[in-house]
C-alpha atoms as a PDB file:
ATOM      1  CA  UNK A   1      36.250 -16.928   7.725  1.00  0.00           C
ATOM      2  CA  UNK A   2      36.335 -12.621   7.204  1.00  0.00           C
ATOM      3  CA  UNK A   3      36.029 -13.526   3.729  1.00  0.00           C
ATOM      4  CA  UNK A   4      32.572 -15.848   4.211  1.00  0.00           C
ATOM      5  CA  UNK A   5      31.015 -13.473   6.693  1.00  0.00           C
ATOM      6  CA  UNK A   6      31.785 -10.328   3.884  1.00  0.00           C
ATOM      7  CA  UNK A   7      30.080 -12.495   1.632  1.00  0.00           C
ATOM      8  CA  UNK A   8      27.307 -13.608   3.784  1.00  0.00           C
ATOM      9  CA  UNK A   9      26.888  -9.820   4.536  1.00  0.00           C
ATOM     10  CA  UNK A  10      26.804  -8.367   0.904  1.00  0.00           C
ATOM     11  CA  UNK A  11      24.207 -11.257  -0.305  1.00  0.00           C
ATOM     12  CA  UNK A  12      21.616 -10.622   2.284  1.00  0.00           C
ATOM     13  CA  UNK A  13      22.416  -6.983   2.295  1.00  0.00           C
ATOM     14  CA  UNK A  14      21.127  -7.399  -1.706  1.00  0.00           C
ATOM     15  CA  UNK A  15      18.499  -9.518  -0.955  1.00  0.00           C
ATOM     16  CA  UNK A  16      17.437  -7.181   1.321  1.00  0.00           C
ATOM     17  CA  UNK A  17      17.439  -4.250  -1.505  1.00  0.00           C
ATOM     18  CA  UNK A  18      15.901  -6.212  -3.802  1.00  0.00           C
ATOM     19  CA  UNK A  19      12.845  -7.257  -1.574  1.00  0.00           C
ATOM     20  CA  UNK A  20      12.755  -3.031  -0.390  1.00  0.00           C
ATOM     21  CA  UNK A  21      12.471  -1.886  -4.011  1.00  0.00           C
ATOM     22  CA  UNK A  22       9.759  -4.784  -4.689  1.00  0.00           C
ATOM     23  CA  UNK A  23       8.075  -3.403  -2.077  1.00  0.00           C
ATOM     24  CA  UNK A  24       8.027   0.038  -3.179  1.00  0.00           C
ATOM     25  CA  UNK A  25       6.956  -1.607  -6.392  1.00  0.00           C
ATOM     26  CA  UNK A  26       3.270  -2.694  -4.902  1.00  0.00           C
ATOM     27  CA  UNK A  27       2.597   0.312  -3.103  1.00  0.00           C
ATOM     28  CA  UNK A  28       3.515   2.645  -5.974  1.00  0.00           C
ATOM     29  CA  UNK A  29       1.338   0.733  -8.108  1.00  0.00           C
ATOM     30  CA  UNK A  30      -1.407   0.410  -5.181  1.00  0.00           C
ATOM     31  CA  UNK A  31      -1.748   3.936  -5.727  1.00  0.00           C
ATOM     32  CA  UNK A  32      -1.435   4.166  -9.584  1.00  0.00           C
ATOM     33  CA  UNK A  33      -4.889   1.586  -9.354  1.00  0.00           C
ATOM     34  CA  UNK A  34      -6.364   3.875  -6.534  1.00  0.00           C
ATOM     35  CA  UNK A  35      -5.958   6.837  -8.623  1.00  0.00           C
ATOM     36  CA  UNK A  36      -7.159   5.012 -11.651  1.00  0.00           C
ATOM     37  CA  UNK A  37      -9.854   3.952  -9.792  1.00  0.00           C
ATOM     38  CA  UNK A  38      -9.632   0.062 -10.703  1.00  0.00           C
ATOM     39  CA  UNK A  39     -11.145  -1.806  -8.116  1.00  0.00           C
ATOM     40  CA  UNK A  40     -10.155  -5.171  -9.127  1.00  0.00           C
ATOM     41  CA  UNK A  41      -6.903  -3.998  -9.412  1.00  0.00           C
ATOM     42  CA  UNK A  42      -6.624  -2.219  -6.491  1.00  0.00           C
ATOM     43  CA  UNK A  43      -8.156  -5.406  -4.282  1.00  0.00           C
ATOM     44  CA  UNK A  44      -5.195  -7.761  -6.413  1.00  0.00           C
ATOM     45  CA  UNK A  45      -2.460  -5.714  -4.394  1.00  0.00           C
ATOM     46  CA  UNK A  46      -3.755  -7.271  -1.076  1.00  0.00           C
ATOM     47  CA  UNK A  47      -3.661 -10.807   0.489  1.00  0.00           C
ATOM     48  CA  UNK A  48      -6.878 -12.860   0.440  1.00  0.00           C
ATOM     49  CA  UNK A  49      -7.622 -11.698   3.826  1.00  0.00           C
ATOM     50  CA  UNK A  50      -5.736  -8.411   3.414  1.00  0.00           C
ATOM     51  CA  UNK A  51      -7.189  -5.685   5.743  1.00  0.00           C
ATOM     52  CA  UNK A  52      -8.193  -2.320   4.886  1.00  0.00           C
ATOM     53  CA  UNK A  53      -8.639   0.293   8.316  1.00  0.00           C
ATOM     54  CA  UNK A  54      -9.881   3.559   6.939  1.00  0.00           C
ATOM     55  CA  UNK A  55     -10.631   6.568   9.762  1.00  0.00           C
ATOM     56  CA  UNK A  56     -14.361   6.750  10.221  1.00  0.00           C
ATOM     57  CA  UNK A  57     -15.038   3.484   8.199  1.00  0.00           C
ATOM     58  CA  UNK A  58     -15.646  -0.366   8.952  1.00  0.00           C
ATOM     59  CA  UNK A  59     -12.610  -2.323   8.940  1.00  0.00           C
ATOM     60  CA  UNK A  60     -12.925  -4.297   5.076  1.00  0.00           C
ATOM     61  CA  UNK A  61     -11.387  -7.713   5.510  1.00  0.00           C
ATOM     62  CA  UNK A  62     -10.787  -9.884   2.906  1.00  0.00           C
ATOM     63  CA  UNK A  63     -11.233  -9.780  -0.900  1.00  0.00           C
ATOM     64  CA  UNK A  64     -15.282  -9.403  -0.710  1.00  0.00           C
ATOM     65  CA  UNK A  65     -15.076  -6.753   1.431  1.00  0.00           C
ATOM     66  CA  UNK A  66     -11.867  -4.828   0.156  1.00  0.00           C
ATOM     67  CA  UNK A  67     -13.666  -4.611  -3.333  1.00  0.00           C
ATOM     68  CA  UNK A  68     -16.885  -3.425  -1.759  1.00  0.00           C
ATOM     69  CA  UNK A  69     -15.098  -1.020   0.023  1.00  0.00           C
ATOM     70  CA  UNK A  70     -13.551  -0.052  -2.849  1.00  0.00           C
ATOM     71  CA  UNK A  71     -16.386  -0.114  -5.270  1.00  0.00           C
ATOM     72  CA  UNK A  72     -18.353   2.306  -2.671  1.00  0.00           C
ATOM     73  CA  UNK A  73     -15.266   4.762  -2.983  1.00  0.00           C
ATOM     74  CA  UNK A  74     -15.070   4.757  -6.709  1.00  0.00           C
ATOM     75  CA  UNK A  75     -18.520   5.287  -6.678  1.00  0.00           C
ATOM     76  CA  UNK A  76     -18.541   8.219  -5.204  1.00  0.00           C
ATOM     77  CA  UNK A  77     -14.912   9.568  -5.243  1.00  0.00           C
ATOM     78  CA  UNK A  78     -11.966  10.032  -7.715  1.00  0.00           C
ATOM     79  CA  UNK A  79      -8.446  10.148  -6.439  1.00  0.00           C
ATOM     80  CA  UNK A  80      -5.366  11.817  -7.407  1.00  0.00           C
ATOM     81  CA  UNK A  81      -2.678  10.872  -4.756  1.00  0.00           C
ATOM     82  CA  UNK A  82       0.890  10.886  -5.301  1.00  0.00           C
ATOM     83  CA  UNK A  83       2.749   8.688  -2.529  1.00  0.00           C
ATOM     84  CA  UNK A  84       6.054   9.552  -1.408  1.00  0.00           C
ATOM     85  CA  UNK A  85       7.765   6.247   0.820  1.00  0.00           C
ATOM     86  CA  UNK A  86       9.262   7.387   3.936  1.00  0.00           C
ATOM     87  CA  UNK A  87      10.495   3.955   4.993  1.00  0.00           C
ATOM     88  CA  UNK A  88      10.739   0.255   4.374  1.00  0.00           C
ATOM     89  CA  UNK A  89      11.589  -2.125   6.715  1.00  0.00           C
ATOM     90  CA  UNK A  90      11.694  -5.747   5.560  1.00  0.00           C
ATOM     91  CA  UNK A  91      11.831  -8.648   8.130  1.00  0.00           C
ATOM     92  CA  UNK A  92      12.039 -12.032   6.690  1.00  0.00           C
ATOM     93  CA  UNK A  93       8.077 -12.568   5.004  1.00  0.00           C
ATOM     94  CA  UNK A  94       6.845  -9.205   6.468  1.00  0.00           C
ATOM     95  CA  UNK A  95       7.375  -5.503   5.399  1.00  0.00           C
ATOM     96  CA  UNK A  96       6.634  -2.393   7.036  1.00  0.00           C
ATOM     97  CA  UNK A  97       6.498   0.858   5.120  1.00  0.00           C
ATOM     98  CA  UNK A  98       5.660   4.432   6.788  1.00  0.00           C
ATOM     99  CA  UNK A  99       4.387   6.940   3.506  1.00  0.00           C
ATOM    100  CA  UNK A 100       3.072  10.391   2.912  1.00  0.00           C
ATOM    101  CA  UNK A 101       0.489  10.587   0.468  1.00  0.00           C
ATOM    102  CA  UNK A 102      -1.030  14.053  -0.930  1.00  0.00           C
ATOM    103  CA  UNK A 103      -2.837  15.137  -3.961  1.00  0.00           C
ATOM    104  CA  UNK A 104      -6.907  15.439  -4.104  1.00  0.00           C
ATOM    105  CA  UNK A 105     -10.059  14.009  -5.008  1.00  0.00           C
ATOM    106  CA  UNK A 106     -13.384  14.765  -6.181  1.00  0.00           C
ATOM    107  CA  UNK A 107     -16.563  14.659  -4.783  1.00  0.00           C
ATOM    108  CA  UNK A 108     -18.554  13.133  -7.969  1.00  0.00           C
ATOM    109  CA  UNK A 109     -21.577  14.259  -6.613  1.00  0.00           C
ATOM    110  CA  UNK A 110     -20.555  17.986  -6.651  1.00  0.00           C
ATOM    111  CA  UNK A 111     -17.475  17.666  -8.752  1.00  0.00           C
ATOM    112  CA  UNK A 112     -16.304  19.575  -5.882  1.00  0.00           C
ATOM    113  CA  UNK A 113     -12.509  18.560  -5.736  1.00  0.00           C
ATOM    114  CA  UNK A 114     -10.862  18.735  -1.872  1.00  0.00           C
ATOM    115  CA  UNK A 115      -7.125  19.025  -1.565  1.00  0.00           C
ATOM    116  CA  UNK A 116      -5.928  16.677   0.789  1.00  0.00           C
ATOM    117  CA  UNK A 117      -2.477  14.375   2.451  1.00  0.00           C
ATOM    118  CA  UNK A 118      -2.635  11.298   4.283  1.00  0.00           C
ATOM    119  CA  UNK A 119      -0.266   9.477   6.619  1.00  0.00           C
ATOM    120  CA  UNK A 120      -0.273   5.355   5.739  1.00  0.00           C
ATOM    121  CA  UNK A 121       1.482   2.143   7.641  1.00  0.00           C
ATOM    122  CA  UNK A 122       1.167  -0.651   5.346  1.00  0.00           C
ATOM    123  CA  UNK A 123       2.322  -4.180   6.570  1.00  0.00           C
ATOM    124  CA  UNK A 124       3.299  -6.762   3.546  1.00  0.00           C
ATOM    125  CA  UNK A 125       3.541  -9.778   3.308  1.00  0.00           C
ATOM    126  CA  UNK A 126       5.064 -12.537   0.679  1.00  0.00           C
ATOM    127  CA  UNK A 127       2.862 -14.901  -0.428  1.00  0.00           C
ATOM    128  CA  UNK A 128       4.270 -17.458  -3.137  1.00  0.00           C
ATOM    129  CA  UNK A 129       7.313 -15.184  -3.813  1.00  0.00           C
ATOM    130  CA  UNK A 130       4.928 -11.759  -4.221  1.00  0.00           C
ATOM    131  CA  UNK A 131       5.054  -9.141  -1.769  1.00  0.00           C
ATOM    132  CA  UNK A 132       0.817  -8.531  -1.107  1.00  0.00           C
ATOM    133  CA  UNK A 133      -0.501  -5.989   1.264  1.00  0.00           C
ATOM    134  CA  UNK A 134      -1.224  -7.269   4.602  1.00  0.00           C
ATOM    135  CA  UNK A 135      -2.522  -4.189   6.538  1.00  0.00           C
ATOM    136  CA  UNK A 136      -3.461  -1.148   5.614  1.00  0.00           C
ATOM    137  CA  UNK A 137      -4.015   1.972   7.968  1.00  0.00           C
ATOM    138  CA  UNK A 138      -4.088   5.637   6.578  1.00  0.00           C
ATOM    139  CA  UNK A 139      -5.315   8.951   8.640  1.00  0.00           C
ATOM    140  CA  UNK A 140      -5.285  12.679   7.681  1.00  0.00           C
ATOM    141  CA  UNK A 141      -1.951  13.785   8.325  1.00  0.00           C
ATOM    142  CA  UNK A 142      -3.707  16.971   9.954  1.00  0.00           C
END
């Protein structure tokens, strides 16, 4: 029975890895679209009715809106965010992850580029085997 329950423990304990570092996986490359400015791309990371809350913005739910959203912001702005992952938590089909984000952008109007670092909570979820993002808040970290 020790031997089964030592067993039991060191599969889900690897399961569990495996599903953290996949989830690293889509928000690292959330960003890598953000700062490449690929809207598509960056709207493929999310569920169909994936949720976007941005400080001083309307919430964007769902693809239509999370591509508008995003369109506006590459229209306007050009990101270059690194993201450093504090924590992932995975619980069954959900993930939570707490990261740090800092880096800049540029004001394409001005080409006036603003130093800045964020705070994000994003909630995942799998869909058909694919961790997608669920929720996404962010806030200035100062």
């Amino acid at each position: 029975m020790a031997i089964l329950a030592v067993v039991f423990f060191a599969t889900t304990v690897n399961a569990q890895s495996k599903d953290q570092a996949a989830v690293k996986t889509v928000v690292q490359n959330y960003f890598g679209a953000l700062n490449a400015s690929d809207v598509n791309k960056v709207a493929s990371y999310f569920i169909t009715d994936g949720v976007l809350l941005a400080p001083g913005a309307p919430t964007a739910t769902g693809t239509d809106q999370l591509k508008g959203t995003f369109k506006y912001v590459f229209d306007n702005f050009t990101y270059i965010l690194a993201v450093a992952i504090a924590d992932v938590t995975v619980e069954g089909d959900y993930a939570f992850v707490a990261s740090t984000s800092n880096g800049s952008f540029v004001i394409k109007s001005s080409n006036q580029k603003i130093e800045d670092d964020f705070r994000e909570t994003f909630i995942l979820k799998r869909v058909n085997g694919q961790w997608k993002i669920a929720r996404y808040m962010y806030n200035k970290s100062k």
